[in-house]
N, C-alpha and C. Protein backbone atom coordinates (compact mmCIF):
# COMPACT_ATOMS: atom_id res chain seq x y z
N UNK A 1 0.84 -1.18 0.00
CA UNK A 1 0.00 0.00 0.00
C UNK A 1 0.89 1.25 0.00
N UNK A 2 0.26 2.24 -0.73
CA UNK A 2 1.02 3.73 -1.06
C UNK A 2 0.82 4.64 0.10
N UNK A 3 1.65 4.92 0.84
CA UNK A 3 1.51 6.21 1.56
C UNK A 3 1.16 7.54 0.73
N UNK A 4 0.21 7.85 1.48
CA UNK A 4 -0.56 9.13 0.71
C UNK A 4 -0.60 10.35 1.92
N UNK A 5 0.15 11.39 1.29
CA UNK A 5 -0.18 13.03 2.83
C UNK A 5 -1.73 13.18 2.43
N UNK A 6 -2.17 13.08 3.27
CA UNK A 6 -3.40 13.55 3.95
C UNK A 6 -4.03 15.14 4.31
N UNK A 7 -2.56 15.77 4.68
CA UNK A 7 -2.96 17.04 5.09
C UNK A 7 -1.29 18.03 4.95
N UNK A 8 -1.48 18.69 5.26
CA UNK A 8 0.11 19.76 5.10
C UNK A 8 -0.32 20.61 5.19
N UNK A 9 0.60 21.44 5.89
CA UNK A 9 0.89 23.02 6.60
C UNK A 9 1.85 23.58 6.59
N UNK A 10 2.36 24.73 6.41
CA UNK A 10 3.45 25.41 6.51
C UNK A 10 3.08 25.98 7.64
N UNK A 11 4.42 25.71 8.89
CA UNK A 11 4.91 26.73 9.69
C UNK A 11 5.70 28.24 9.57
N UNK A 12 5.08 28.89 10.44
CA UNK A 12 5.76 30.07 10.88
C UNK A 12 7.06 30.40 9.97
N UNK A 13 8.24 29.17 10.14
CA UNK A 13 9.17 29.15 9.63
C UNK A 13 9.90 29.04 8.71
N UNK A 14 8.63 28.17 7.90
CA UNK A 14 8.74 27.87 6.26
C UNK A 14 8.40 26.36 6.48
N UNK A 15 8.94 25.86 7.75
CA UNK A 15 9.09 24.17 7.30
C UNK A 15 7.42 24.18 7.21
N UNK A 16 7.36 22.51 6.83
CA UNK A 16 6.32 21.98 6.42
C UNK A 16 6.04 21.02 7.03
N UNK A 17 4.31 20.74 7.03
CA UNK A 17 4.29 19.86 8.55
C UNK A 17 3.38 18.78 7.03
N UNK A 18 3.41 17.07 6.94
CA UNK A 18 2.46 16.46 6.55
C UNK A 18 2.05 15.20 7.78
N UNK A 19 0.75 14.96 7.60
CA UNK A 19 0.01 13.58 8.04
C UNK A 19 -0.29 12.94 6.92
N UNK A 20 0.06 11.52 7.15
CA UNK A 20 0.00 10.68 6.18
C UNK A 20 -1.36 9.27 6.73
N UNK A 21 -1.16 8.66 5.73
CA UNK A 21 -3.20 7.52 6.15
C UNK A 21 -1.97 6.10 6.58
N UNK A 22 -1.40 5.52 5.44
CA UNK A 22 -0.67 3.82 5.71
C UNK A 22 0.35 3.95 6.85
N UNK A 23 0.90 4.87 6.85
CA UNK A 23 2.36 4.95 8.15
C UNK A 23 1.67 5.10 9.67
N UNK A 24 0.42 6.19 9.52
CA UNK A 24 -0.01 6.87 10.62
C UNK A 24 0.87 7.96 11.29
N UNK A 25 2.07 8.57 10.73
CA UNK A 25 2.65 9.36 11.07
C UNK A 25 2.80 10.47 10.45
N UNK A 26 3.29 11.71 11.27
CA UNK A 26 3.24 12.77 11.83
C UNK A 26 5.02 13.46 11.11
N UNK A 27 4.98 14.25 9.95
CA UNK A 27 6.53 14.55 9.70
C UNK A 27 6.73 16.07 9.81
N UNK A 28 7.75 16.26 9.94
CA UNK A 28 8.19 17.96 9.70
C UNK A 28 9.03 18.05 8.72
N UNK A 29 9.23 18.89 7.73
CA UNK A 29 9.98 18.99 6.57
C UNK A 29 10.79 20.30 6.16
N UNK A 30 11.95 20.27 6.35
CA UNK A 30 12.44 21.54 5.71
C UNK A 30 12.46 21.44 4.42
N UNK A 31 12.02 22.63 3.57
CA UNK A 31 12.14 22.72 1.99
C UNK A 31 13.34 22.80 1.62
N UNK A 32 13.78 24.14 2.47
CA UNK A 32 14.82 24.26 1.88
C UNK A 32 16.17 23.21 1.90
N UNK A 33 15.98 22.14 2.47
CA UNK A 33 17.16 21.01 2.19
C UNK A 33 16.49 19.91 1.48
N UNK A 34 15.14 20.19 1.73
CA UNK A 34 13.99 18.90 1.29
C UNK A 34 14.66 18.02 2.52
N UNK A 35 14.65 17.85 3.23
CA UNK A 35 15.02 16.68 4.39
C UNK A 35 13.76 16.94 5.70
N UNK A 36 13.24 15.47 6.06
CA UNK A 36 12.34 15.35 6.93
C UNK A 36 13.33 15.49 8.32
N UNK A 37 12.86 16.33 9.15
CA UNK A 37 13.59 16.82 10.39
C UNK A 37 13.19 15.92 11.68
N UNK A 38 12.08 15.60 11.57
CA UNK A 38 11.23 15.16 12.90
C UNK A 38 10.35 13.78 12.19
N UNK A 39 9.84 12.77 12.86
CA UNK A 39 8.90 12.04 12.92
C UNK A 39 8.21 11.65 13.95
N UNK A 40 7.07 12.03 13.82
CA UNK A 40 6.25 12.03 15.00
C UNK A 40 5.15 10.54 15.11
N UNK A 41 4.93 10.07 16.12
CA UNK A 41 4.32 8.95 15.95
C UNK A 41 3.28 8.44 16.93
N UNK A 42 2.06 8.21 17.00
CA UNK A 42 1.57 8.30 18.17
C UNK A 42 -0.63 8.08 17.69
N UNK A 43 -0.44 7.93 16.43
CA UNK A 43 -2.05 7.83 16.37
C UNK A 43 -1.64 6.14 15.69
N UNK A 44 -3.19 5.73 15.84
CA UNK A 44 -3.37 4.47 15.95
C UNK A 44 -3.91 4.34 14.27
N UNK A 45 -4.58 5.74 13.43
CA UNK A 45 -5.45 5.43 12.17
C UNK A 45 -4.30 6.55 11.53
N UNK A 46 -5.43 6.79 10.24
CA UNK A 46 -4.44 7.46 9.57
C UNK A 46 -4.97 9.03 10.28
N UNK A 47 -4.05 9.73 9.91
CA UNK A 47 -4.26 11.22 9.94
C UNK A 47 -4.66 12.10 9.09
N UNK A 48 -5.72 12.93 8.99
CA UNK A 48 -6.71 13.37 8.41
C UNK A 48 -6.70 14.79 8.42
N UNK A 49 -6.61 15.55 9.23
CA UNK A 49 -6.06 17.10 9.24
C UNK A 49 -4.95 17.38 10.44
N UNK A 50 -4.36 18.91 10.23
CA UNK A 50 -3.27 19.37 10.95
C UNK A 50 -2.91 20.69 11.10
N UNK A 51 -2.80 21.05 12.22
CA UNK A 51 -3.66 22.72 12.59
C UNK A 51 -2.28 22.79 13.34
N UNK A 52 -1.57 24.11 13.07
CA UNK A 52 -0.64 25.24 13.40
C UNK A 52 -1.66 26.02 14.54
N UNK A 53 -0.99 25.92 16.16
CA UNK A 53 -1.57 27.16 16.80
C UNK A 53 -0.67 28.15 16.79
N UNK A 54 -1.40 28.87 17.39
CA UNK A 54 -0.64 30.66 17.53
C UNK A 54 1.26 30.73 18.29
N UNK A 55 1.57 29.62 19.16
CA UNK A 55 2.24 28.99 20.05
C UNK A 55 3.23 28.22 19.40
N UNK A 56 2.99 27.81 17.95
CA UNK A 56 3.63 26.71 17.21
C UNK A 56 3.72 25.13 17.46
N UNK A 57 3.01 24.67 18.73
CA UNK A 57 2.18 23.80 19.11
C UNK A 57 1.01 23.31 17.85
N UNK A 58 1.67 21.83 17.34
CA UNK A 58 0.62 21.62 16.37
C UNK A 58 -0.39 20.29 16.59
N UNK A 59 -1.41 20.75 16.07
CA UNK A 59 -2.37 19.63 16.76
C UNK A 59 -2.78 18.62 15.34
N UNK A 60 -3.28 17.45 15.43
CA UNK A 60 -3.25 16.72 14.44
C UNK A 60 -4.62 15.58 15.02
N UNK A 61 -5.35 15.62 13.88
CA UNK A 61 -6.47 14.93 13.87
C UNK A 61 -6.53 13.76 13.58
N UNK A 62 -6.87 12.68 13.49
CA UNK A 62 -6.92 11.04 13.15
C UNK A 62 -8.17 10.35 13.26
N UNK A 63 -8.13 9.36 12.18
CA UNK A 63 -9.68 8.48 12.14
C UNK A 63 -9.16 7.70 13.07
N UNK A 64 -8.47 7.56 14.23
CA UNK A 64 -8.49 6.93 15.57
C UNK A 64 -9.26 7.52 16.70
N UNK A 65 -10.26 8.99 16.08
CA UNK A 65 -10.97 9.87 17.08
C UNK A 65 -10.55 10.45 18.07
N UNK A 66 -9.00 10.73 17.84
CA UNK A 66 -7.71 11.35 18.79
C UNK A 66 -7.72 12.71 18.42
N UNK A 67 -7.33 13.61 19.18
CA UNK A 67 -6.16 14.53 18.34
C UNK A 67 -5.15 14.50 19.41
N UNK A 68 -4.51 15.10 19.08
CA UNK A 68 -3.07 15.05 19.40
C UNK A 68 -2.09 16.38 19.76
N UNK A 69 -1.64 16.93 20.52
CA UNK A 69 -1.26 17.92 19.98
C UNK A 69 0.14 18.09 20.26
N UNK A 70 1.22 18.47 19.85
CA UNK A 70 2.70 18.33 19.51
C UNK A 70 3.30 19.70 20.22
N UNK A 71 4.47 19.29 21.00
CA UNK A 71 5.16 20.93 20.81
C UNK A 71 6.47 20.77 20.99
C-alpha cells in the first residue's frame, strides 16, 4: 500500500508539517534542504487534518478519534 499526505501546513518558519493515512505518522519537513527533520508517531489510524496554533504547538487529527497535539 502507497503512503498518501493527507494534510500539510506550513509553519511560521517555512518548514512543512504532513500527516499521512498507511504509516499513521506525523513529519516535519524543511524545503529548503527537502530533508524530513522530525517524525512524529503516536495515532493508531491514519491522519486526516493538521492545525498550526498561535504557540507553534501543532495539533493533528486522526480516524483513531484522537487529536493530538505536539510541541
Amino acid at each position: 500500500m502507497n503512503t498518501i499526505v493527507m494534510c500539510c501546513k506550513v509553519l511560521p518558519d517555512g518548514r512543512v508539517i504532513t500527516g499521512s493515512n498507511y504509516d499513521k505518522i506525523f513529519k516535519i519537513w524543511n524545503i529548503q534542504t527537502k530533508n524530513c527533520e522530525l517524525i512524529l508517531k503516536g495515532h493508531t489510524d491514519y491522519i486526516s487534518c493538521c492545525y498550526v496554533l498561535q504557540d507553534w504547538r501543532i495539533v493533528t487529527g486522526s480516524a483513531d478519534k484522537t487529536l493530538k497535539i505536539w510541541s
